[in-house]
N, C-alpha and C. Protein backbone atom coordinates (compact mmCIF):
# COMPACT_ATOMS: atom_id res chain seq x y z
N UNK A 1 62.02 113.45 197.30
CA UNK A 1 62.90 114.34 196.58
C UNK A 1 62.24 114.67 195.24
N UNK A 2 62.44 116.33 194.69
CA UNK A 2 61.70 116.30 193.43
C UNK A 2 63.26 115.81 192.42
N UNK A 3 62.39 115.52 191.73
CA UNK A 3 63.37 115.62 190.32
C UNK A 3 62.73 115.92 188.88
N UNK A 4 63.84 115.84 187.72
CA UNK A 4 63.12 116.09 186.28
C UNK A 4 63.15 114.63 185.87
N UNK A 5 62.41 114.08 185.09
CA UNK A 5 62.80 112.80 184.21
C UNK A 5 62.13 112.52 182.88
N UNK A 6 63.44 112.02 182.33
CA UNK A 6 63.82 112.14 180.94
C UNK A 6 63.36 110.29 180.56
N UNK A 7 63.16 110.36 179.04
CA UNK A 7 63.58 109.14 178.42
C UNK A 7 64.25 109.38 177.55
N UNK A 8 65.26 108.42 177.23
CA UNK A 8 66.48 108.83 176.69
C UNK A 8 66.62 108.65 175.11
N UNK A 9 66.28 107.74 174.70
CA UNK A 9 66.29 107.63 173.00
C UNK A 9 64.84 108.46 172.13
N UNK A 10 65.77 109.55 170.93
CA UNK A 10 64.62 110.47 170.99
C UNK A 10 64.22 111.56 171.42
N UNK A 11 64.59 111.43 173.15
CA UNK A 11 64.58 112.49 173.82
C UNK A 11 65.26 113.03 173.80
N UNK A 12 66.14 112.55 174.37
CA UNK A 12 67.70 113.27 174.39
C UNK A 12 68.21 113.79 173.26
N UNK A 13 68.44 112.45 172.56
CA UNK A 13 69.18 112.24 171.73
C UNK A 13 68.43 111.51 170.53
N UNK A 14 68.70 111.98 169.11
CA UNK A 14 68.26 111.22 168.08
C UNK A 14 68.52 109.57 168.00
N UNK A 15 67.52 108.73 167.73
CA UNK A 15 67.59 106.91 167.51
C UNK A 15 67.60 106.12 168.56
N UNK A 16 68.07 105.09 168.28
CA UNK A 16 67.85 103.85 169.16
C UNK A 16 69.26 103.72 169.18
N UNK A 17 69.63 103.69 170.59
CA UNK A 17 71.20 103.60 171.46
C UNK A 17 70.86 101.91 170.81
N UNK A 18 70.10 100.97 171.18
CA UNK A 18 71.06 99.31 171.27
C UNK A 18 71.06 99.30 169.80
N UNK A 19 70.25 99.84 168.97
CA UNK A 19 70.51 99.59 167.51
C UNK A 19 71.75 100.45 167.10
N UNK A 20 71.97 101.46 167.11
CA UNK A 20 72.49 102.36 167.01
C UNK A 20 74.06 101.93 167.34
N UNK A 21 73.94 100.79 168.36
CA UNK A 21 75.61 100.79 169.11
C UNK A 21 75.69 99.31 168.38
N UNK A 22 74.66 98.83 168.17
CA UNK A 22 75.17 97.28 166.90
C UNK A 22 75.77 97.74 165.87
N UNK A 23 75.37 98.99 165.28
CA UNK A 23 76.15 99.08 164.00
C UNK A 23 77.33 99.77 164.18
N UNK A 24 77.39 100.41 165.47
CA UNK A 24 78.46 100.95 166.05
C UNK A 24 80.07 99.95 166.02
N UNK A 25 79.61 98.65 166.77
CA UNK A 25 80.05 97.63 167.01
C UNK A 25 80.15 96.73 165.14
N UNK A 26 79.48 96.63 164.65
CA UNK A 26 79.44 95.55 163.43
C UNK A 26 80.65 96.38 162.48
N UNK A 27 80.38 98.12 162.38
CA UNK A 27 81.52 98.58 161.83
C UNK A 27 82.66 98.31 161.88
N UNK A 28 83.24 98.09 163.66
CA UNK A 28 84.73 97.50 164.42
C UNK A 28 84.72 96.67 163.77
N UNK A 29 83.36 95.56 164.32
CA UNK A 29 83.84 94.12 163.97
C UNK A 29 82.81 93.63 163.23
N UNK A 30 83.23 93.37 162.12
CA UNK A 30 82.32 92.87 161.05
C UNK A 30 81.96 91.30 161.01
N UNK A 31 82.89 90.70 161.84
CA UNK A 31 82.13 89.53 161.54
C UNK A 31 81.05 89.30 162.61
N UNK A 32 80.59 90.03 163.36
CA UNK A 32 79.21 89.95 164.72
C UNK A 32 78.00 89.78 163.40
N UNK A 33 78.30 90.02 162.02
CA UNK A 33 77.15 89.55 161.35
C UNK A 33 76.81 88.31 161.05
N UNK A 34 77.59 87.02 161.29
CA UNK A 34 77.23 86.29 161.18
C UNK A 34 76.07 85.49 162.51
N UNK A 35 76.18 86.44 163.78
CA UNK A 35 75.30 85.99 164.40
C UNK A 35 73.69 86.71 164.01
N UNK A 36 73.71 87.33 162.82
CA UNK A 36 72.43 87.72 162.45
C UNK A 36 71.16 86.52 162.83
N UNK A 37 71.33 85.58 162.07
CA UNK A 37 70.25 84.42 162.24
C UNK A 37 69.47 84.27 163.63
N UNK A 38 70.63 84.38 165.05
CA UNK A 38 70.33 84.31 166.21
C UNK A 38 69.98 85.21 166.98
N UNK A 39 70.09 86.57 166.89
CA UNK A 39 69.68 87.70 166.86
C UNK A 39 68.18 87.75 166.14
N UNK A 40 67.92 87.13 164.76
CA UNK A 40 66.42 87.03 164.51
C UNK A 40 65.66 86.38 164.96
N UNK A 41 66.09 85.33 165.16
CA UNK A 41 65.03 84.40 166.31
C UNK A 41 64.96 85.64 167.48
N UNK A 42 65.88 85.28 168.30
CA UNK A 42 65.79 85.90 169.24
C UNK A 42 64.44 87.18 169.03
N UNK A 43 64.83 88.22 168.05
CA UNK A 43 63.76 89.37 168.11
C UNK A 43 62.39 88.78 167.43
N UNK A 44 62.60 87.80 167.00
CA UNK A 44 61.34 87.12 166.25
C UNK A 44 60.67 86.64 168.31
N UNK A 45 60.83 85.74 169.11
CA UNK A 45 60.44 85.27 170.04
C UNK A 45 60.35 86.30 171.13
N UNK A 46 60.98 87.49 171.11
CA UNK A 46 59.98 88.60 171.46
C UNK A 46 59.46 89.15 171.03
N UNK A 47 58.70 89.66 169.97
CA UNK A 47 57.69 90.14 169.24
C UNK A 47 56.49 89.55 169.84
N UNK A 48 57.16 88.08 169.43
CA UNK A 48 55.90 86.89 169.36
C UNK A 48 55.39 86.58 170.75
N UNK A 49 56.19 87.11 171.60
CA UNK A 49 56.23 86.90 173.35
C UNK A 49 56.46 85.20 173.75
N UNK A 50 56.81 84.34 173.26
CA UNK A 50 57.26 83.39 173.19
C UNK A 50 58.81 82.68 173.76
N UNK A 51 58.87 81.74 174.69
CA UNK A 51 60.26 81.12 174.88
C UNK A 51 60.55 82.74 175.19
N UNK A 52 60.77 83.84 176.46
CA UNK A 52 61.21 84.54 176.94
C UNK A 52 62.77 84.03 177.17
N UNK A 53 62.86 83.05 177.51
CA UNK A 53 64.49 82.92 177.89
C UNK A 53 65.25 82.94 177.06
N UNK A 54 64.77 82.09 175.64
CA UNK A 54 65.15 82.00 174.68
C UNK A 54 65.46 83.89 174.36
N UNK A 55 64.65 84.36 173.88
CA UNK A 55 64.46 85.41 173.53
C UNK A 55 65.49 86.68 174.24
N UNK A 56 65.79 86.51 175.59
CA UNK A 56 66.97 86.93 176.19
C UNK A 56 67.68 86.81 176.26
N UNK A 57 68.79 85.44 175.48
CA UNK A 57 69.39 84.64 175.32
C UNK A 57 70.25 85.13 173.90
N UNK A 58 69.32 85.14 172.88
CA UNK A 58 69.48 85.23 171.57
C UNK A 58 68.67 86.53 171.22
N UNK A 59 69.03 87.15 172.25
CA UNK A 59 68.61 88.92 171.75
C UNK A 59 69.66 89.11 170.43
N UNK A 60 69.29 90.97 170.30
CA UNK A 60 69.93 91.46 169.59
C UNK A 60 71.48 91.39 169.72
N UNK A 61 71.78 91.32 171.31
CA UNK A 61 72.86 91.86 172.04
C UNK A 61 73.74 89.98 171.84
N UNK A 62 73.13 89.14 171.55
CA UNK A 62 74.13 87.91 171.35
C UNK A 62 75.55 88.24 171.12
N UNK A 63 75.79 89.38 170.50
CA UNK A 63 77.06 89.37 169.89
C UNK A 63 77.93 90.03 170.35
N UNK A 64 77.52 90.88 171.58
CA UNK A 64 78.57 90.74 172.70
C UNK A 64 79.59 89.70 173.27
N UNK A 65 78.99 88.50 173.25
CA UNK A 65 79.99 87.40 173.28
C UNK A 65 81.12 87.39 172.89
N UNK A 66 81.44 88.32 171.60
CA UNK A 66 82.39 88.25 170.72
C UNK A 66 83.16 89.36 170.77
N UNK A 67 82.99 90.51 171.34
CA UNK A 67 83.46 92.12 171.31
C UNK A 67 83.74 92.12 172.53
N UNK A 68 84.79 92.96 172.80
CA UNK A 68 84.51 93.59 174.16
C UNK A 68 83.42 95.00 174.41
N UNK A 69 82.60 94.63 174.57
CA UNK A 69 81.42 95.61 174.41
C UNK A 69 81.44 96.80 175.67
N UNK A 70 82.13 96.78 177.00
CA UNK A 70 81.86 97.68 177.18
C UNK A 70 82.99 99.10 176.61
N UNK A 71 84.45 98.43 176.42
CA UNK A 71 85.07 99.46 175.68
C UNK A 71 84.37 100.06 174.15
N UNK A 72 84.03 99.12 173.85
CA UNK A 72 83.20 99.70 172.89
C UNK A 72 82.40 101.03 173.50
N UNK A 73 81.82 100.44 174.63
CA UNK A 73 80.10 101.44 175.04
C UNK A 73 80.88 102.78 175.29
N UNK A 74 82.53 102.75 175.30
CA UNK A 74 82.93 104.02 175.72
C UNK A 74 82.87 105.33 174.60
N UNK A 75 83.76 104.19 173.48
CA UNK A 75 83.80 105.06 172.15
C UNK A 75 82.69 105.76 171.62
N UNK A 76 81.44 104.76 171.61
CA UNK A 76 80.12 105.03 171.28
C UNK A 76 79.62 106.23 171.64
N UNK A 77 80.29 106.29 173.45
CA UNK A 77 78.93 107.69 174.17
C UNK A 77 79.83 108.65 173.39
N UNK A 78 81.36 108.74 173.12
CA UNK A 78 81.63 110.02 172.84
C UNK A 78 81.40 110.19 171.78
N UNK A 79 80.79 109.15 170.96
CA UNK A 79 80.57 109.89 169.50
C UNK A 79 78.92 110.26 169.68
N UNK A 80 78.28 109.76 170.56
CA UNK A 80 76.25 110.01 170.55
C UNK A 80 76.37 111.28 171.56
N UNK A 81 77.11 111.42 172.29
CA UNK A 81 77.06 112.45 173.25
C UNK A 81 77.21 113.89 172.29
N UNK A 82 77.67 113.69 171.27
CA UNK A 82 77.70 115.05 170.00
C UNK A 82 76.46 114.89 169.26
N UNK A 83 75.05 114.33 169.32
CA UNK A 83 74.40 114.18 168.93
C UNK A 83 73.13 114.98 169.87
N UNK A 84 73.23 114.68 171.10
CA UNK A 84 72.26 115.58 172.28
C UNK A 84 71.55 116.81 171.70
N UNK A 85 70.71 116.88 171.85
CA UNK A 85 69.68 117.80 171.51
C UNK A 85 69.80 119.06 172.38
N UNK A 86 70.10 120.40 171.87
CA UNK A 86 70.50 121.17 172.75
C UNK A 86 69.50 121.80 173.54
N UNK A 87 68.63 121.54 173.74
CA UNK A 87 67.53 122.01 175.13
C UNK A 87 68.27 121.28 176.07
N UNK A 88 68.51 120.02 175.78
CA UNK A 88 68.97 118.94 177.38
C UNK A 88 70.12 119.73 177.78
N UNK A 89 70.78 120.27 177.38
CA UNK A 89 72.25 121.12 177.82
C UNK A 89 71.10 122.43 178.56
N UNK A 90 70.30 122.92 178.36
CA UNK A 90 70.26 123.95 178.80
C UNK A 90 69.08 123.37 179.80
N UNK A 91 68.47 122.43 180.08
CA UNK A 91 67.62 122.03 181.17
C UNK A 91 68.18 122.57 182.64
N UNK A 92 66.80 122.50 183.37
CA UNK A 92 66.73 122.82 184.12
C UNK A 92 68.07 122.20 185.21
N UNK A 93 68.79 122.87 186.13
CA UNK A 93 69.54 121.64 186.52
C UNK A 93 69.71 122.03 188.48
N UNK A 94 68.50 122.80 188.68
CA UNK A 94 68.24 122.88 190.28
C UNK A 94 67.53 121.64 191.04
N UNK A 95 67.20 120.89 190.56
CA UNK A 95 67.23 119.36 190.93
C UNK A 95 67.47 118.27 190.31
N UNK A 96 67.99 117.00 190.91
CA UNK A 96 68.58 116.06 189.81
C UNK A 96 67.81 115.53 188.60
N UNK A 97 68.12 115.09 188.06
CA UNK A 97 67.78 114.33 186.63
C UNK A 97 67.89 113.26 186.28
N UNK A 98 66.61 112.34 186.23
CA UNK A 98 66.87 111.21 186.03
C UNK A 98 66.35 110.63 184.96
N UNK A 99 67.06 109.96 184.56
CA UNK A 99 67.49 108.79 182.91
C UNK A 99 66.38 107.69 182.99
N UNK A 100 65.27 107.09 182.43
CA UNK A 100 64.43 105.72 182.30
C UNK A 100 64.55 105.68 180.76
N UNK A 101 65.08 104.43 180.37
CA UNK A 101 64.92 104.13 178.90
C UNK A 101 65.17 102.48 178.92
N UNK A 102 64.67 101.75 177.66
CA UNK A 102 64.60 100.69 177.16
C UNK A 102 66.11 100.31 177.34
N UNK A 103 66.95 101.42 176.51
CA UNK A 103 68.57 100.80 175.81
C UNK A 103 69.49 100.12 177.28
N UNK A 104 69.84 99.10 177.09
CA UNK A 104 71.13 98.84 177.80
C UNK A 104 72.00 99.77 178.78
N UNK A 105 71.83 99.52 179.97
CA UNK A 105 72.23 100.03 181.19
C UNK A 105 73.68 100.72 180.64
N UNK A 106 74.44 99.82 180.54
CA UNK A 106 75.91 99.69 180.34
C UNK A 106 76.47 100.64 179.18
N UNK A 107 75.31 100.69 178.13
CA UNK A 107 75.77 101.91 177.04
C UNK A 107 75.42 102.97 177.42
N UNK A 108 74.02 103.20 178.43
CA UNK A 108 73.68 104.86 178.37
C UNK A 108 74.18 105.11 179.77
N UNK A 109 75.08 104.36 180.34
CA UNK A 109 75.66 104.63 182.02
C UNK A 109 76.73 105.90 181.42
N UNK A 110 77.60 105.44 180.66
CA UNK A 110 78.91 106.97 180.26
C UNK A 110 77.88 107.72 179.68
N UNK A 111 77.52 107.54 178.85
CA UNK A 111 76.69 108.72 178.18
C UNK A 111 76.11 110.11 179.27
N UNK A 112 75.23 109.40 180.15
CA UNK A 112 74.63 110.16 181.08
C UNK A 112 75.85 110.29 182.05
N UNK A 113 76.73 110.12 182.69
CA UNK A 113 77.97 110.52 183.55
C UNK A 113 78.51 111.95 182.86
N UNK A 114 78.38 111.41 181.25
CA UNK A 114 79.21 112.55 180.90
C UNK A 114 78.12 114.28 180.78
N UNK A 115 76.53 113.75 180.54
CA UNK A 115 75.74 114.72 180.82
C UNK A 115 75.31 115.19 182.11
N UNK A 116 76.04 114.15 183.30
CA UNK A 116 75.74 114.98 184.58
C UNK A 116 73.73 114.53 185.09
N UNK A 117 73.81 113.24 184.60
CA UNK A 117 72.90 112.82 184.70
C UNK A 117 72.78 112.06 186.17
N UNK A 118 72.27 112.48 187.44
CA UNK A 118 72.93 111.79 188.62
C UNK A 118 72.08 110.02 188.93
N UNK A 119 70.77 110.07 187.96
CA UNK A 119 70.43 108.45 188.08
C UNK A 119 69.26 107.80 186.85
N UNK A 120 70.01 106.99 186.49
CA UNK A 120 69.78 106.03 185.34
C UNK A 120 68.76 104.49 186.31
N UNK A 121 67.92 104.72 184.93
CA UNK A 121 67.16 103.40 185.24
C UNK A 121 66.86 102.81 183.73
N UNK A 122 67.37 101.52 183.24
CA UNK A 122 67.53 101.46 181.93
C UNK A 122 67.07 99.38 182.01
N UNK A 123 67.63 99.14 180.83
CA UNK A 123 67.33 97.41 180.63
C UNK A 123 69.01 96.94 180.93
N UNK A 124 68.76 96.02 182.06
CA UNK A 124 70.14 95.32 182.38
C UNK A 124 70.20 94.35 181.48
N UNK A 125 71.54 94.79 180.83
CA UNK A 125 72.11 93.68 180.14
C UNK A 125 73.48 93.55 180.47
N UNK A 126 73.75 91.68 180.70
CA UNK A 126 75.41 91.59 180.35
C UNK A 126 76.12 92.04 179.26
N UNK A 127 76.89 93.13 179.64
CA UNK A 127 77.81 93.50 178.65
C UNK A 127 79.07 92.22 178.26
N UNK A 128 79.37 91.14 178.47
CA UNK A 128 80.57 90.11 178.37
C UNK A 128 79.26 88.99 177.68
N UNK A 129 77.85 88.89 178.02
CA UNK A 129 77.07 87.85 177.41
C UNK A 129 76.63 88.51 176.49
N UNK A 130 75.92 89.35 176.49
CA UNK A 130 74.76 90.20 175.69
C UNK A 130 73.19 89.35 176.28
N UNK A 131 73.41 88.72 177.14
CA UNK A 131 72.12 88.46 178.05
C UNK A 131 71.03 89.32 178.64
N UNK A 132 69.90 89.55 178.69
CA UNK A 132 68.80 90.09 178.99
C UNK A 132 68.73 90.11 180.44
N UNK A 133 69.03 90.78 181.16
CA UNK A 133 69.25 90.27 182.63
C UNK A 133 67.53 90.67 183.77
N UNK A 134 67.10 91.32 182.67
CA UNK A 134 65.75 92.08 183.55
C UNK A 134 64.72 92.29 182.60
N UNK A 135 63.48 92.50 182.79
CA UNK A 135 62.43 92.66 181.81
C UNK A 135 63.07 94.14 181.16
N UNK A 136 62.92 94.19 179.88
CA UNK A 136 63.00 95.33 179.36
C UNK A 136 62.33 96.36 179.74
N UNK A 137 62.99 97.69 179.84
CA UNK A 137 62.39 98.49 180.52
C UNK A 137 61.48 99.81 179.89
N UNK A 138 60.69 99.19 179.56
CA UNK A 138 59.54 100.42 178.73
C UNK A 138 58.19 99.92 179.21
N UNK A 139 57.40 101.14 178.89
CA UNK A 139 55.90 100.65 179.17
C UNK A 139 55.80 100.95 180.46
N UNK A 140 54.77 100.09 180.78
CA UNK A 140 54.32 100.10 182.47
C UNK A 140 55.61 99.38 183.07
N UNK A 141 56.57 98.88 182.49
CA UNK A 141 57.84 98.64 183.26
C UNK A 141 58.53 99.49 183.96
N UNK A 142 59.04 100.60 183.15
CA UNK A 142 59.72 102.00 183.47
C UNK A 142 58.94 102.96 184.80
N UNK A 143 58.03 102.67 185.36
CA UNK A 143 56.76 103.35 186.48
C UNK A 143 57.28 102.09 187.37
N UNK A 144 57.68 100.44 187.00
CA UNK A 144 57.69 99.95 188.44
C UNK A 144 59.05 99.90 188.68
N UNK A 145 59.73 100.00 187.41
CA UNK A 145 61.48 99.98 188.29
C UNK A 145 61.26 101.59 188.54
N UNK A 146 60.75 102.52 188.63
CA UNK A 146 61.15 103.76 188.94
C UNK A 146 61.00 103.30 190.56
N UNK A 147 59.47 103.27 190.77
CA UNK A 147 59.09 102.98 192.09
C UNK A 147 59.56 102.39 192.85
N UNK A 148 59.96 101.20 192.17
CA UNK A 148 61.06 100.31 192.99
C UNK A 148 62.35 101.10 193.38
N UNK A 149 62.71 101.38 192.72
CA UNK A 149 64.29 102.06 192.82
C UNK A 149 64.12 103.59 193.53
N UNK A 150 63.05 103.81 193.85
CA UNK A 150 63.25 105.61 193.98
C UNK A 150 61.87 105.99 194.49
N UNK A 151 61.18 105.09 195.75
CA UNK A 151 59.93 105.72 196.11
C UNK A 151 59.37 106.82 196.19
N UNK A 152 60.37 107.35 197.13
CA UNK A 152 60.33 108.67 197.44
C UNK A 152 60.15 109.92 196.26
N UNK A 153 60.30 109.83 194.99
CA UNK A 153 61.02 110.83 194.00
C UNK A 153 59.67 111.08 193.66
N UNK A 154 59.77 112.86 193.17
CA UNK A 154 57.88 113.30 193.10
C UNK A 154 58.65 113.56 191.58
N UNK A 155 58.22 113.41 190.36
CA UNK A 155 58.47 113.72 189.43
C UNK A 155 58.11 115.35 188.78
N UNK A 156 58.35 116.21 188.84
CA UNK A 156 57.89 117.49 189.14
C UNK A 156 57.93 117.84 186.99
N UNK A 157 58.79 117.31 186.66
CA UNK A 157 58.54 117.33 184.45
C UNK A 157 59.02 116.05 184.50
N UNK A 158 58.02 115.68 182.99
CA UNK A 158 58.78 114.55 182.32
C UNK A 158 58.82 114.69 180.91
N UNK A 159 59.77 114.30 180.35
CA UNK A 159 59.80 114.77 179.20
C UNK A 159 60.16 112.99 178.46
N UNK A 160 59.30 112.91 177.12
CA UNK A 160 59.49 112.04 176.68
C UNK A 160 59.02 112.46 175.04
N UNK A 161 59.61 111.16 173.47
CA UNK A 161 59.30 111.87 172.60
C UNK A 161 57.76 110.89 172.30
N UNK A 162 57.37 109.68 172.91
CA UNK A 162 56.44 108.65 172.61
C UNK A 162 55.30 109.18 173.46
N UNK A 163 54.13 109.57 172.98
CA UNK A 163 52.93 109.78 174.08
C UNK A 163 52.05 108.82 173.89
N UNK A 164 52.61 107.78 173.14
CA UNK A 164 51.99 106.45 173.01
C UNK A 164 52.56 105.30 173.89
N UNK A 165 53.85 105.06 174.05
CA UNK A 165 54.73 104.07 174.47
C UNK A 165 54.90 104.58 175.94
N UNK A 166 54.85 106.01 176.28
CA UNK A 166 55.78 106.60 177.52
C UNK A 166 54.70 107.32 178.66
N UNK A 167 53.21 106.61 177.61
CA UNK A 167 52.08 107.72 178.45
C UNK A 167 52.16 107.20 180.00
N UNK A 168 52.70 106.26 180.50
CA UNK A 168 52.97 105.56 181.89
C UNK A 168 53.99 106.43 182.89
N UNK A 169 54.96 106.96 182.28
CA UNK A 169 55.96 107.55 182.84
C UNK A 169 55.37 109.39 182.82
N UNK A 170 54.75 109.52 181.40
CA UNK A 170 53.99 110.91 181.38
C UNK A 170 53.67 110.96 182.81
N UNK A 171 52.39 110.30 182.96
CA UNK A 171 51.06 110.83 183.93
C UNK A 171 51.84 110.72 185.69
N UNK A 172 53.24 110.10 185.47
CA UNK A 172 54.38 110.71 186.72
C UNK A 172 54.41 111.86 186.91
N UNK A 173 54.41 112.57 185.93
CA UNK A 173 54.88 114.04 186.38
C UNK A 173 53.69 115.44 186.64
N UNK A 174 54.19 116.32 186.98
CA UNK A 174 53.30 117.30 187.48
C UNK A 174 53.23 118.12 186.75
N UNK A 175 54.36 117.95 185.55
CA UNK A 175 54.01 118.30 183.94
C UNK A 175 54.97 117.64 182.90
N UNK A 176 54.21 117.75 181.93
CA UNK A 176 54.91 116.85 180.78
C UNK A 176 54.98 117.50 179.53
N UNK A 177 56.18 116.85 179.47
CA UNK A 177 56.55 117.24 177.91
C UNK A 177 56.95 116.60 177.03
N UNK A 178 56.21 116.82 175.46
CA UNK A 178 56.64 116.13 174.39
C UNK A 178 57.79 116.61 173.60
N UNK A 179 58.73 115.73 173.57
CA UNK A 179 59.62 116.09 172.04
C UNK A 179 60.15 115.44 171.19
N UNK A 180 59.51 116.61 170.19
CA UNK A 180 60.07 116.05 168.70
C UNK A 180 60.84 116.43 167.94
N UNK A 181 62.13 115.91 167.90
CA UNK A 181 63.53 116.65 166.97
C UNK A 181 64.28 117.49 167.76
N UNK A 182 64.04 117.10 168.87
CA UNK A 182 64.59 118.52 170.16
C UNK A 182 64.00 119.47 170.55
N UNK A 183 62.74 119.30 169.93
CA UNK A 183 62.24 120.43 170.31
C UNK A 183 60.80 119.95 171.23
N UNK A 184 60.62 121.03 172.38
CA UNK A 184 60.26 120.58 173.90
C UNK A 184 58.37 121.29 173.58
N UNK A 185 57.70 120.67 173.88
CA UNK A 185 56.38 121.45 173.84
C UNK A 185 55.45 120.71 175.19
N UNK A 186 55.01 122.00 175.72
CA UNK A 186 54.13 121.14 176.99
C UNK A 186 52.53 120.83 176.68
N UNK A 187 52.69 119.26 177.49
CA UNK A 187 51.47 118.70 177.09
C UNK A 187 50.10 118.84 178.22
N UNK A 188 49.01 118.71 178.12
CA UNK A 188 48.19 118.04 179.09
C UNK A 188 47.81 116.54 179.23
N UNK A 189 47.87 115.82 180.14
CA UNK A 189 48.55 114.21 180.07
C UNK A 189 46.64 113.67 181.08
């Protein structure tokens, strides 16, 4: 099957959805700052690539424990979904469109429902733990859960705003595109 595929923070849409939905969340509930400390380890022991479990454990997302995070993830899309970059509204939409990004499954799942996005491939996380449930999905990650999940799919554009981070998912497509600030320019990959 052909399709278009997108990465979603940036691309779509301006920032980082899991950062973006912490402060989303810390605004509600202000006291998720006291799990700051564990949240730094945590991003300190992935940086460092170190104690992985640890590091999935005591992610950013620890403080889900404490929120109900996916009602949260609802409020969130309708306020980031007014943020979309208006080329993505006017994309192509004679074959489906599919979503690969780093952020949390569970926050950019409404988001993309509500853009008519028909398949998401993102980083599983427990929304009730804030647990790391899968390797994060960027890099040469995002090319094997595609493959995994979607053999068949010929990537016919890809559009991403990193030609440093996303050059893996680029050289998928049969053309590519960079953007910056919303705005779409085609590359040679």
């Amino acid at each position: 099957m052909h399709v278009y595929l997108y990465d979603y923070d940036k691309t779509i849409a301006p920032g980082d959805t899991g950062s973006e939905f912490w402060l989303y969340c810390l605004l509600r509930r202000p006291y998720i700052l006291l799990l700051l400390p564990f949240q730094l380890i945590g991003g300190l022991c992935y940086i460092l690539r170190i104690g992985e479990k640890l590091s999935r454990i005591c992610s950013i997302h620890c403080y889900m424990r404490f929120v109900n995070a996916e009602k949260l993830a609802q409020g969130y899309a309708k306020k980031k979904l007014k943020k979309t970059y208006p080329y993505f509204y006017r994309r192509k939409t004679d074959k489906p469109t599919v979503v690969c990004s780093a952020s949390p499954t569970f926050i950019l799942q409404p988001i993309c429902d509500a853009l008519g996005v028909e398949y998401l491939i993102a980083t599983d996380v427990n929304p009730k733990t804030g647990v790391i449930l899968t390797k994060v999905c960027k890099f040469e990650e995002k090319v094997r859960r595609l493959q995994e999940a979607y053999p068949d799919f010929v990537y016919e554009e890809v559009y991403s705003d990193s030609l440093k981070n996303d050059r893996y998912i680029l050289r998928l497509g049969q053309k590519a595109f960079h953007v910056r600030d919303g705005e779409v320019q085609e590359i040679e990959i």
